[in-house]
N, C-alpha and C. Protein backbone atom coordinates (compact mmCIF):
# COMPACT_ATOMS: atom_id res chain seq x y z
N UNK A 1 -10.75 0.18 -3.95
CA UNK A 1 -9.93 -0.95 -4.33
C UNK A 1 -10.25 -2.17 -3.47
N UNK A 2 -10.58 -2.07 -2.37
CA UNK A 2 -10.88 -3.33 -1.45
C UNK A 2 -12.13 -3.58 -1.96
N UNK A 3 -12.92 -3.19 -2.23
CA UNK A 3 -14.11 -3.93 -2.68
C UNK A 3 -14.06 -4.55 -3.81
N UNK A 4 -13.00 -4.40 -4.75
CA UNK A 4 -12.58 -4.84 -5.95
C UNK A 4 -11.76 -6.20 -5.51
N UNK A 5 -11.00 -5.86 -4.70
CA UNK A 5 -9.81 -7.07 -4.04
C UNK A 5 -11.36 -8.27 -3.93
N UNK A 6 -11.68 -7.71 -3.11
CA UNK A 6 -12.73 -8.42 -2.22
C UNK A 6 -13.21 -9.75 -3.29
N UNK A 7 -14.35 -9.13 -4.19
CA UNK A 7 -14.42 -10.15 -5.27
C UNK A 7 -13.92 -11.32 -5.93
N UNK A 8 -12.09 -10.44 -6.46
CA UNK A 8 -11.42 -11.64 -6.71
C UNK A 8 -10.52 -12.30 -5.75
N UNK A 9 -10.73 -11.85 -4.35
CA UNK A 9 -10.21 -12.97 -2.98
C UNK A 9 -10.98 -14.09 -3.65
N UNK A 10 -12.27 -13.56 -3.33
CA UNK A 10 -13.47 -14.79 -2.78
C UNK A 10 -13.15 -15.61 -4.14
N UNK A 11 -13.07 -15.20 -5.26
CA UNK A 11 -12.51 -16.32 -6.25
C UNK A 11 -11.85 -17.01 -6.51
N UNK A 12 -10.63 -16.64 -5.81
CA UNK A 12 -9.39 -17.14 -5.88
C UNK A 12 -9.66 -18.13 -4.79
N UNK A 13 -9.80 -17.96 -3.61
CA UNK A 13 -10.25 -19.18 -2.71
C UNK A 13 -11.01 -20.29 -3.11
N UNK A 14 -12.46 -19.81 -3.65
CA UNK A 14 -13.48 -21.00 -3.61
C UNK A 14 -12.83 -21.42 -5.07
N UNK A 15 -12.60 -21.09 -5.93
CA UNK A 15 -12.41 -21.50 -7.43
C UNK A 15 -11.13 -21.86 -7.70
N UNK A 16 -9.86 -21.31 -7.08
CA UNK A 16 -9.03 -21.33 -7.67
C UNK A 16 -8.47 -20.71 -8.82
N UNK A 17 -9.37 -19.29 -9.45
CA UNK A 17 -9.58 -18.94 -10.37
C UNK A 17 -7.94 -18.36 -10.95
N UNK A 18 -7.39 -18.69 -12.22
CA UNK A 18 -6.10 -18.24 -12.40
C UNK A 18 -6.53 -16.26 -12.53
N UNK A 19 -7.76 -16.22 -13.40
CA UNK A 19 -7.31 -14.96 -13.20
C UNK A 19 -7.81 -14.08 -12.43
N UNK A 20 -8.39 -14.84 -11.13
CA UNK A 20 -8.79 -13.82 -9.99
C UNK A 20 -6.89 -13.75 -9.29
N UNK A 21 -6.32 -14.77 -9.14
CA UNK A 21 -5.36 -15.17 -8.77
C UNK A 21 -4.28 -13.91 -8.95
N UNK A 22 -4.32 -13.56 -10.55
CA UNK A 22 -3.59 -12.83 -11.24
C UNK A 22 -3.67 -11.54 -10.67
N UNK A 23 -5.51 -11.20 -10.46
CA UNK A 23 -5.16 -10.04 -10.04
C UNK A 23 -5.20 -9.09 -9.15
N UNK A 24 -5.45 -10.54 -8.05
CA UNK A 24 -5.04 -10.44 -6.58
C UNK A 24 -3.12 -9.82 -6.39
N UNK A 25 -2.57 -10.30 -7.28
CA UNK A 25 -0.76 -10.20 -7.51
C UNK A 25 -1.08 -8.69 -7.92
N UNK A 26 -1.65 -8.48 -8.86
CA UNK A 26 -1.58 -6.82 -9.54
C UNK A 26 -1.82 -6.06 -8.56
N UNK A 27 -3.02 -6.67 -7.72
CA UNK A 27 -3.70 -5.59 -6.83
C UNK A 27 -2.74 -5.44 -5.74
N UNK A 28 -2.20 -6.08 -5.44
CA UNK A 28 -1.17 -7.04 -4.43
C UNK A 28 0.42 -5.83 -4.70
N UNK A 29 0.44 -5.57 -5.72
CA UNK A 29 1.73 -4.51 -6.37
C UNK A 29 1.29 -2.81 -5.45
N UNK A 30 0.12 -3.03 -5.74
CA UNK A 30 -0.05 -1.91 -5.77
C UNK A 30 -0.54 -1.39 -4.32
N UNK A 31 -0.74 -2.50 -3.21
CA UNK A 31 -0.83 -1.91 -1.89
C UNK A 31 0.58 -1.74 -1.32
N UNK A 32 1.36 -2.71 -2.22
CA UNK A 32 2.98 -2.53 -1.62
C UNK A 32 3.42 -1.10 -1.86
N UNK A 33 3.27 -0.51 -3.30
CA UNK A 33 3.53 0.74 -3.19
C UNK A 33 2.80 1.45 -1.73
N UNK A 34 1.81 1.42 -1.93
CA UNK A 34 0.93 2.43 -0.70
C UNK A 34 2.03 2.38 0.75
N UNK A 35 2.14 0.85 1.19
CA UNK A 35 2.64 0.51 2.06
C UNK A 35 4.23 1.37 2.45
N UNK A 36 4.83 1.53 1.15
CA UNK A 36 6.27 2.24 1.24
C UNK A 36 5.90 2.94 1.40
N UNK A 37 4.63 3.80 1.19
CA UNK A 37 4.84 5.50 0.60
C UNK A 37 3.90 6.12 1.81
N UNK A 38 3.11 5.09 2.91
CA UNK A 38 2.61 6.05 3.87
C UNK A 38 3.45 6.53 4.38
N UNK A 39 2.61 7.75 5.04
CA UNK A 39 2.99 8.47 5.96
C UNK A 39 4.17 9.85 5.39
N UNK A 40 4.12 9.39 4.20
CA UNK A 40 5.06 10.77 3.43
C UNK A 40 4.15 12.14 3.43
N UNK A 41 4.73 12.83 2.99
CA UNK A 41 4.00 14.10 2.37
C UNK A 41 2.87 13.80 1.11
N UNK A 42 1.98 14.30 0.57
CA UNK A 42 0.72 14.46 -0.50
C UNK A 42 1.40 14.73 -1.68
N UNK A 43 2.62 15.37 -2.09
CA UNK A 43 3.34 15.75 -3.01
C UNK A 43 4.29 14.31 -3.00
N UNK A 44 4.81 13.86 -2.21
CA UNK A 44 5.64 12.64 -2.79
C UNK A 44 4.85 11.32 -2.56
N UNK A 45 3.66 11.46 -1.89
CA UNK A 45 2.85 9.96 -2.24
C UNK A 45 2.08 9.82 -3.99
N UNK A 46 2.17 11.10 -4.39
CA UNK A 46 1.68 11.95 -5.63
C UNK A 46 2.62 10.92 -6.72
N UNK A 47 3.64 11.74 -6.37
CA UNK A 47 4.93 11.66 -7.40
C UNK A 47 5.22 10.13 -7.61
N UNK A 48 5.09 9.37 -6.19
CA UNK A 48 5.64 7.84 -6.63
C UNK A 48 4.41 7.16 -7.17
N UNK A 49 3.21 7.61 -6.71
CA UNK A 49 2.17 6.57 -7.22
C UNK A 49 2.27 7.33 -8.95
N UNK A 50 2.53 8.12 -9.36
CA UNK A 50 2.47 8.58 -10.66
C UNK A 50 3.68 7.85 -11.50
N UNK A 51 4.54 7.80 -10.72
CA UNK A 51 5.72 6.53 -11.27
C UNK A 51 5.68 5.34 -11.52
N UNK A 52 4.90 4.94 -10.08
CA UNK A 52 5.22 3.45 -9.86
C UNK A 52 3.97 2.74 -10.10
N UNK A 53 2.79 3.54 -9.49
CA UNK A 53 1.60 2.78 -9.65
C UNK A 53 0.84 3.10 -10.54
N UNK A 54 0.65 3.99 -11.62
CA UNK A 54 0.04 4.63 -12.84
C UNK A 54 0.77 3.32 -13.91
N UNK A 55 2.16 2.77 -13.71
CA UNK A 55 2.11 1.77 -14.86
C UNK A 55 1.74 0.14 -14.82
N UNK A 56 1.17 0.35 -13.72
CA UNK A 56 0.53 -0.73 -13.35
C UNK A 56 -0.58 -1.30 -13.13
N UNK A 57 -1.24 0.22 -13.74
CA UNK A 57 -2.68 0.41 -13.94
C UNK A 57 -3.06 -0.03 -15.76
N UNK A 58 -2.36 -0.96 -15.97
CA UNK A 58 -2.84 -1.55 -17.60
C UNK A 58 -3.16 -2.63 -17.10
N UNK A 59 -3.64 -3.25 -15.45
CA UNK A 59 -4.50 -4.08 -15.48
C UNK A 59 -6.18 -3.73 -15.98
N UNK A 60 -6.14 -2.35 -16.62
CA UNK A 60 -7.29 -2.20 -17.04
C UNK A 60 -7.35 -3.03 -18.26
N UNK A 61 -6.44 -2.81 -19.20
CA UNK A 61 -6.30 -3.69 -20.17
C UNK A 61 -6.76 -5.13 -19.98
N UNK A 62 -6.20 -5.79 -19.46
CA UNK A 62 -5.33 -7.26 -19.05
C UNK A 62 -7.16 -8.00 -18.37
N UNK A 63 -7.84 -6.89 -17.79
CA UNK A 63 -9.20 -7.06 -17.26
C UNK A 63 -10.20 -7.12 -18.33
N UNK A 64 -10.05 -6.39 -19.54
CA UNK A 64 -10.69 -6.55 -21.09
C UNK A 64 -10.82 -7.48 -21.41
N UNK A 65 -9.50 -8.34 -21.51
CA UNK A 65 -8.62 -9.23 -22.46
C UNK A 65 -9.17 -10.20 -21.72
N UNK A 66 -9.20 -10.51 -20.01
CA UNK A 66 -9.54 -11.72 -19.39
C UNK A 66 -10.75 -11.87 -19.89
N UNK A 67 -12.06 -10.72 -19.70
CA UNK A 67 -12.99 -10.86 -19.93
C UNK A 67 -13.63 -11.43 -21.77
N UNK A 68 -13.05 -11.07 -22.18
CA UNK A 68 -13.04 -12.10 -24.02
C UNK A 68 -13.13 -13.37 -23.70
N UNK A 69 -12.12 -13.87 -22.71
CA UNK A 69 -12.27 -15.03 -22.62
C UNK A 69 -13.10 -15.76 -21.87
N UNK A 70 -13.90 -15.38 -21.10
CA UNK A 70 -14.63 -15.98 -20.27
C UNK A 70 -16.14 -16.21 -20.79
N UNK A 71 -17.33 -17.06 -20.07
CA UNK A 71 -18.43 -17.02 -20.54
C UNK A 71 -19.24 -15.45 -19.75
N UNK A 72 -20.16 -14.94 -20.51
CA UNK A 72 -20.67 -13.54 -19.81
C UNK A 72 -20.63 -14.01 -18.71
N UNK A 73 -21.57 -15.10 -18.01
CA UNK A 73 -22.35 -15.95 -16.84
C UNK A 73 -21.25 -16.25 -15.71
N UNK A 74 -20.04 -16.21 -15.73
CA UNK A 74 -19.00 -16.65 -15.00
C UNK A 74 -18.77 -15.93 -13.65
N UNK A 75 -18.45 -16.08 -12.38
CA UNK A 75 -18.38 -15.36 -11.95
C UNK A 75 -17.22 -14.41 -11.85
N UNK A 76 -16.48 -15.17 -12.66
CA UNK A 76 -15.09 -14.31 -12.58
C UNK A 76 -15.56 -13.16 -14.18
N UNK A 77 -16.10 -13.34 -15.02
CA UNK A 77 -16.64 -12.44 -15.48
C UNK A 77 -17.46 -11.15 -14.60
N UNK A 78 -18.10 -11.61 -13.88
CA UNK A 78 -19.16 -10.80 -12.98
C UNK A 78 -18.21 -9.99 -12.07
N UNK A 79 -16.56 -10.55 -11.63
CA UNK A 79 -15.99 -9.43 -10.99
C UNK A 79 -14.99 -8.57 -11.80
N UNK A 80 -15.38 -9.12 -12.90
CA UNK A 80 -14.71 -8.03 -14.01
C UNK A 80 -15.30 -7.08 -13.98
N UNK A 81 -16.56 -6.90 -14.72
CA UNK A 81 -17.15 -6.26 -14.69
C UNK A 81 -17.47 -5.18 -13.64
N UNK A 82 -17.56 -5.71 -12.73
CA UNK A 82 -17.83 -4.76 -11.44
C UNK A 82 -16.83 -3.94 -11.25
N UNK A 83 -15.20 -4.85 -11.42
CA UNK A 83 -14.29 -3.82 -11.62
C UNK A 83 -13.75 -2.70 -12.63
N UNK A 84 -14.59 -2.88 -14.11
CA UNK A 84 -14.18 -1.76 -14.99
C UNK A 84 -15.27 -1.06 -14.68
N UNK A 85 -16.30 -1.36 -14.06
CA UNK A 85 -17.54 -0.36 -13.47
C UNK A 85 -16.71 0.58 -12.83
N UNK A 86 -16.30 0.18 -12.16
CA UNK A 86 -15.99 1.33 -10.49
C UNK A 86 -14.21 1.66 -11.19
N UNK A 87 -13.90 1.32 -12.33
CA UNK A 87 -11.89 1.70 -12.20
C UNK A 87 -12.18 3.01 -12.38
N UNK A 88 -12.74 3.92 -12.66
CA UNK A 88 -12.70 5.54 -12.75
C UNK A 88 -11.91 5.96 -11.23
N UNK A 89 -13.40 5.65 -10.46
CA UNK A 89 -13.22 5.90 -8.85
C UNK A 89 -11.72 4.94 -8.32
N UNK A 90 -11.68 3.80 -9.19
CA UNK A 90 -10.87 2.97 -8.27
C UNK A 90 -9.10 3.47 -8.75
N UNK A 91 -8.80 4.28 -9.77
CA UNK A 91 -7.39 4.16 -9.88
C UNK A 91 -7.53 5.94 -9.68
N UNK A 92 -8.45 6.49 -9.39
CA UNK A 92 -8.50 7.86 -8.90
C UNK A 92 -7.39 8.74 -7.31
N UNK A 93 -7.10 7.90 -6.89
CA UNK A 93 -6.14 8.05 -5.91
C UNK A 93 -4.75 8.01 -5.84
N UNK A 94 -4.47 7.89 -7.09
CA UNK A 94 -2.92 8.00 -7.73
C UNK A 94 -2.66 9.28 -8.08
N UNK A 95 -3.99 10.65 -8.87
CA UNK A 95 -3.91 11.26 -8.83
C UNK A 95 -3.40 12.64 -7.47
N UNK A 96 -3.92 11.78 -6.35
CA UNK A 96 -4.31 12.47 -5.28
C UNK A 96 -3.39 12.22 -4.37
N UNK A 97 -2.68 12.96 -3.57
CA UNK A 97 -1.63 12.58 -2.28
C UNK A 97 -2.25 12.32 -1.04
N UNK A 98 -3.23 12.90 -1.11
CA UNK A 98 -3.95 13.01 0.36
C UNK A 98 -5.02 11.76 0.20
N UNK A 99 -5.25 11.30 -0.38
CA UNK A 99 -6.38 10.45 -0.27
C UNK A 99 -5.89 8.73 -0.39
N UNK A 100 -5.97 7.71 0.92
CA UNK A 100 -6.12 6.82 0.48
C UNK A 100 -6.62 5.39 -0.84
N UNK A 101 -5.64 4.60 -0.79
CA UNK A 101 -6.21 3.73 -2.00
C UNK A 101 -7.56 3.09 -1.24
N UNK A 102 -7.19 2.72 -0.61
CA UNK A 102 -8.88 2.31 0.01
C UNK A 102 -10.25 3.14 0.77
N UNK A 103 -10.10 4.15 0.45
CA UNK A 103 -11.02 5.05 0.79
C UNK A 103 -12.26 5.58 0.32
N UNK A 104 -13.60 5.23 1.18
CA UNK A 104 -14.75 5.34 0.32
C UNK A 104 -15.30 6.39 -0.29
N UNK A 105 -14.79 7.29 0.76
CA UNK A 105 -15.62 8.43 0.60
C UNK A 105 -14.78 9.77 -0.54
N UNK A 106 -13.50 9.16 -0.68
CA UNK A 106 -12.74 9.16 -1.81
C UNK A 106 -13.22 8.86 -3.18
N UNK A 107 -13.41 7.58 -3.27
CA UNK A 107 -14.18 6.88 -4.21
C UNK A 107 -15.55 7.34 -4.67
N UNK A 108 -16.49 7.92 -3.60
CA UNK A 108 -17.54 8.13 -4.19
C UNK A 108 -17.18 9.88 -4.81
N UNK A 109 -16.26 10.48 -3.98
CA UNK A 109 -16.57 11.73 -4.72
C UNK A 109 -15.54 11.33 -6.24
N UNK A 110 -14.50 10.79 -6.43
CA UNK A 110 -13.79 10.39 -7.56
C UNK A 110 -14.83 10.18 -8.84
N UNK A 111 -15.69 9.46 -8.04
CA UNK A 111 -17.27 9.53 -8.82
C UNK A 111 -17.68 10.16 -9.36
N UNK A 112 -17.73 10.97 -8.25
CA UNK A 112 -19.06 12.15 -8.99
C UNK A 112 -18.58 13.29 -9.51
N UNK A 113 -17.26 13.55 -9.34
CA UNK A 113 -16.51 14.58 -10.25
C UNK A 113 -16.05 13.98 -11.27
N UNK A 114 -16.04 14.87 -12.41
CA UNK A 114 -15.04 14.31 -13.69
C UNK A 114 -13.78 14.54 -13.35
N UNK A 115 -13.07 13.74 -13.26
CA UNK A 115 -11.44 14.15 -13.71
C UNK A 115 -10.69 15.06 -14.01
N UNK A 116 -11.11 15.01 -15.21
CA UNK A 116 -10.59 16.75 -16.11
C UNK A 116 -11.13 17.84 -15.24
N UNK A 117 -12.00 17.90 -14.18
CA UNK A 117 -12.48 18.65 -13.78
C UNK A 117 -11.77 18.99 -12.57
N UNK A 118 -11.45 18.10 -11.70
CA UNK A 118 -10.28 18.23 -10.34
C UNK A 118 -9.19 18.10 -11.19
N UNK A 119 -8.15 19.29 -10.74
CA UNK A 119 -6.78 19.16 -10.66
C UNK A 119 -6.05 19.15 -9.49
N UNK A 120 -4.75 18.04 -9.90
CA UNK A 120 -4.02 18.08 -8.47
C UNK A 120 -3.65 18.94 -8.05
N UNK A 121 -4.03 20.09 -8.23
CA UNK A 121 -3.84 21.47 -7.26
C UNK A 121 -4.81 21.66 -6.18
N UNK A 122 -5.97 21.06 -6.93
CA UNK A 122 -7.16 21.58 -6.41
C UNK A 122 -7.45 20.49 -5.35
N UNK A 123 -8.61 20.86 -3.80
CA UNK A 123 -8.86 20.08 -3.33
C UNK A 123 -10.23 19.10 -3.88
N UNK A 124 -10.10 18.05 -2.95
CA UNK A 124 -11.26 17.20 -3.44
C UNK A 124 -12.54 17.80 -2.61
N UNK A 125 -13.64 18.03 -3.24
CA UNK A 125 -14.66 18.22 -3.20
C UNK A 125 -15.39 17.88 -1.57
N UNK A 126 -15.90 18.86 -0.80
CA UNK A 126 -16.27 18.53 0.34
C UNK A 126 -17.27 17.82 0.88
N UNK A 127 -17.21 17.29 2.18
CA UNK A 127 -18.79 16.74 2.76
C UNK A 127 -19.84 17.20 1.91
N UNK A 128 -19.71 18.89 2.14
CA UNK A 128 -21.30 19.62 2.00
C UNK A 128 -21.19 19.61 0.46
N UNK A 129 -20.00 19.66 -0.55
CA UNK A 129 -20.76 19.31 -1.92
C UNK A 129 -21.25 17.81 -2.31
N UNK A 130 -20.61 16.90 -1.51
CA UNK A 130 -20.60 15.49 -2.12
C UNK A 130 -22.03 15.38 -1.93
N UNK A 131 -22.76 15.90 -0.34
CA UNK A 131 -23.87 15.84 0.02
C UNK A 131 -24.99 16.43 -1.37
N UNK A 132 -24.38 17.26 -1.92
CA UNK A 132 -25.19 17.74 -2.68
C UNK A 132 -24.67 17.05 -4.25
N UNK A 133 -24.18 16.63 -4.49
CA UNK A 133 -24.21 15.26 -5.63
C UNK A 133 -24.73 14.19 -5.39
N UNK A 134 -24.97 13.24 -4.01
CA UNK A 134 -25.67 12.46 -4.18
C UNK A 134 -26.89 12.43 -4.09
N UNK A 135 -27.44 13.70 -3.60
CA UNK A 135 -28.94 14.35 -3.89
C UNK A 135 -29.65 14.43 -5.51
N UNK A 136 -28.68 14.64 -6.41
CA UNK A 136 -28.72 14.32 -7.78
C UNK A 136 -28.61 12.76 -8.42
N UNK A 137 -28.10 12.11 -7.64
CA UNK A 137 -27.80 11.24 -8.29
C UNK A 137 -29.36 10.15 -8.67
């Protein structure tokens, strides 16, 4: 998620961009959750991000919709994009109690596993397998 933030900071500063602006606020929702909910248990950071921050994840939508409007060439197009690239990995931590929203090494295995494939029962995938997915990649 910070590398996503990251993008539309830098837009929102140099440009003024309304909808980097916008979804600096969305993104902005959703560290506040984190913020209440450290330091709980994996089962209730689970439960509230499945409440609170799963419906706030239709900035996937809202990131579509911006993008219609823009020229391909834009740069606020260009951090769209980057962000429906990576939203698999990036809203993957709502599933998960134990794993930070800003966490890379989170992110890359969120990656390289399918979804349907980890359940929140199950743990996330270790050093020594991730090591051996990005050997494939």
């Amino acid at each position: 998620m910070a590398h996503i933030r990251r993008k539309f900071y830098d837009l929102m500063e140099a440009h003024q961009s309304p909808i980097a602006t916008e979804a600096i606020e969305r993104i902005g929702r959703l560290y506040a959750i984190e913020k209440e909910i450290r330091g709980r248990a994996p089962d209730q950071r689970r439960s509230a991000r499945q409440a609170r921050a799963r419906p706030l994840l239709d900035m996937h939508l809202w990131l579509q919709r911006s993008l219609a409007l823009l020229s391909r060439k834009s740069e606020t197009a260009t951090a769209i994009h980057y962000a429906l690239k990576l939203w698999p990995a990036m809203v993957c931590y709502v599933d998960y109690g134990r794993i930070e929203i800003d966490n890379s090494a989170a992110e890359r295995r969120c990656a390289a596993w399918p979804l349907a494939a980890v359940t929140v029962s199950s743990p996330l995938p270790t050093a020594e397998g991730n090591a051996s997915l990005s050997s494939t990649r």
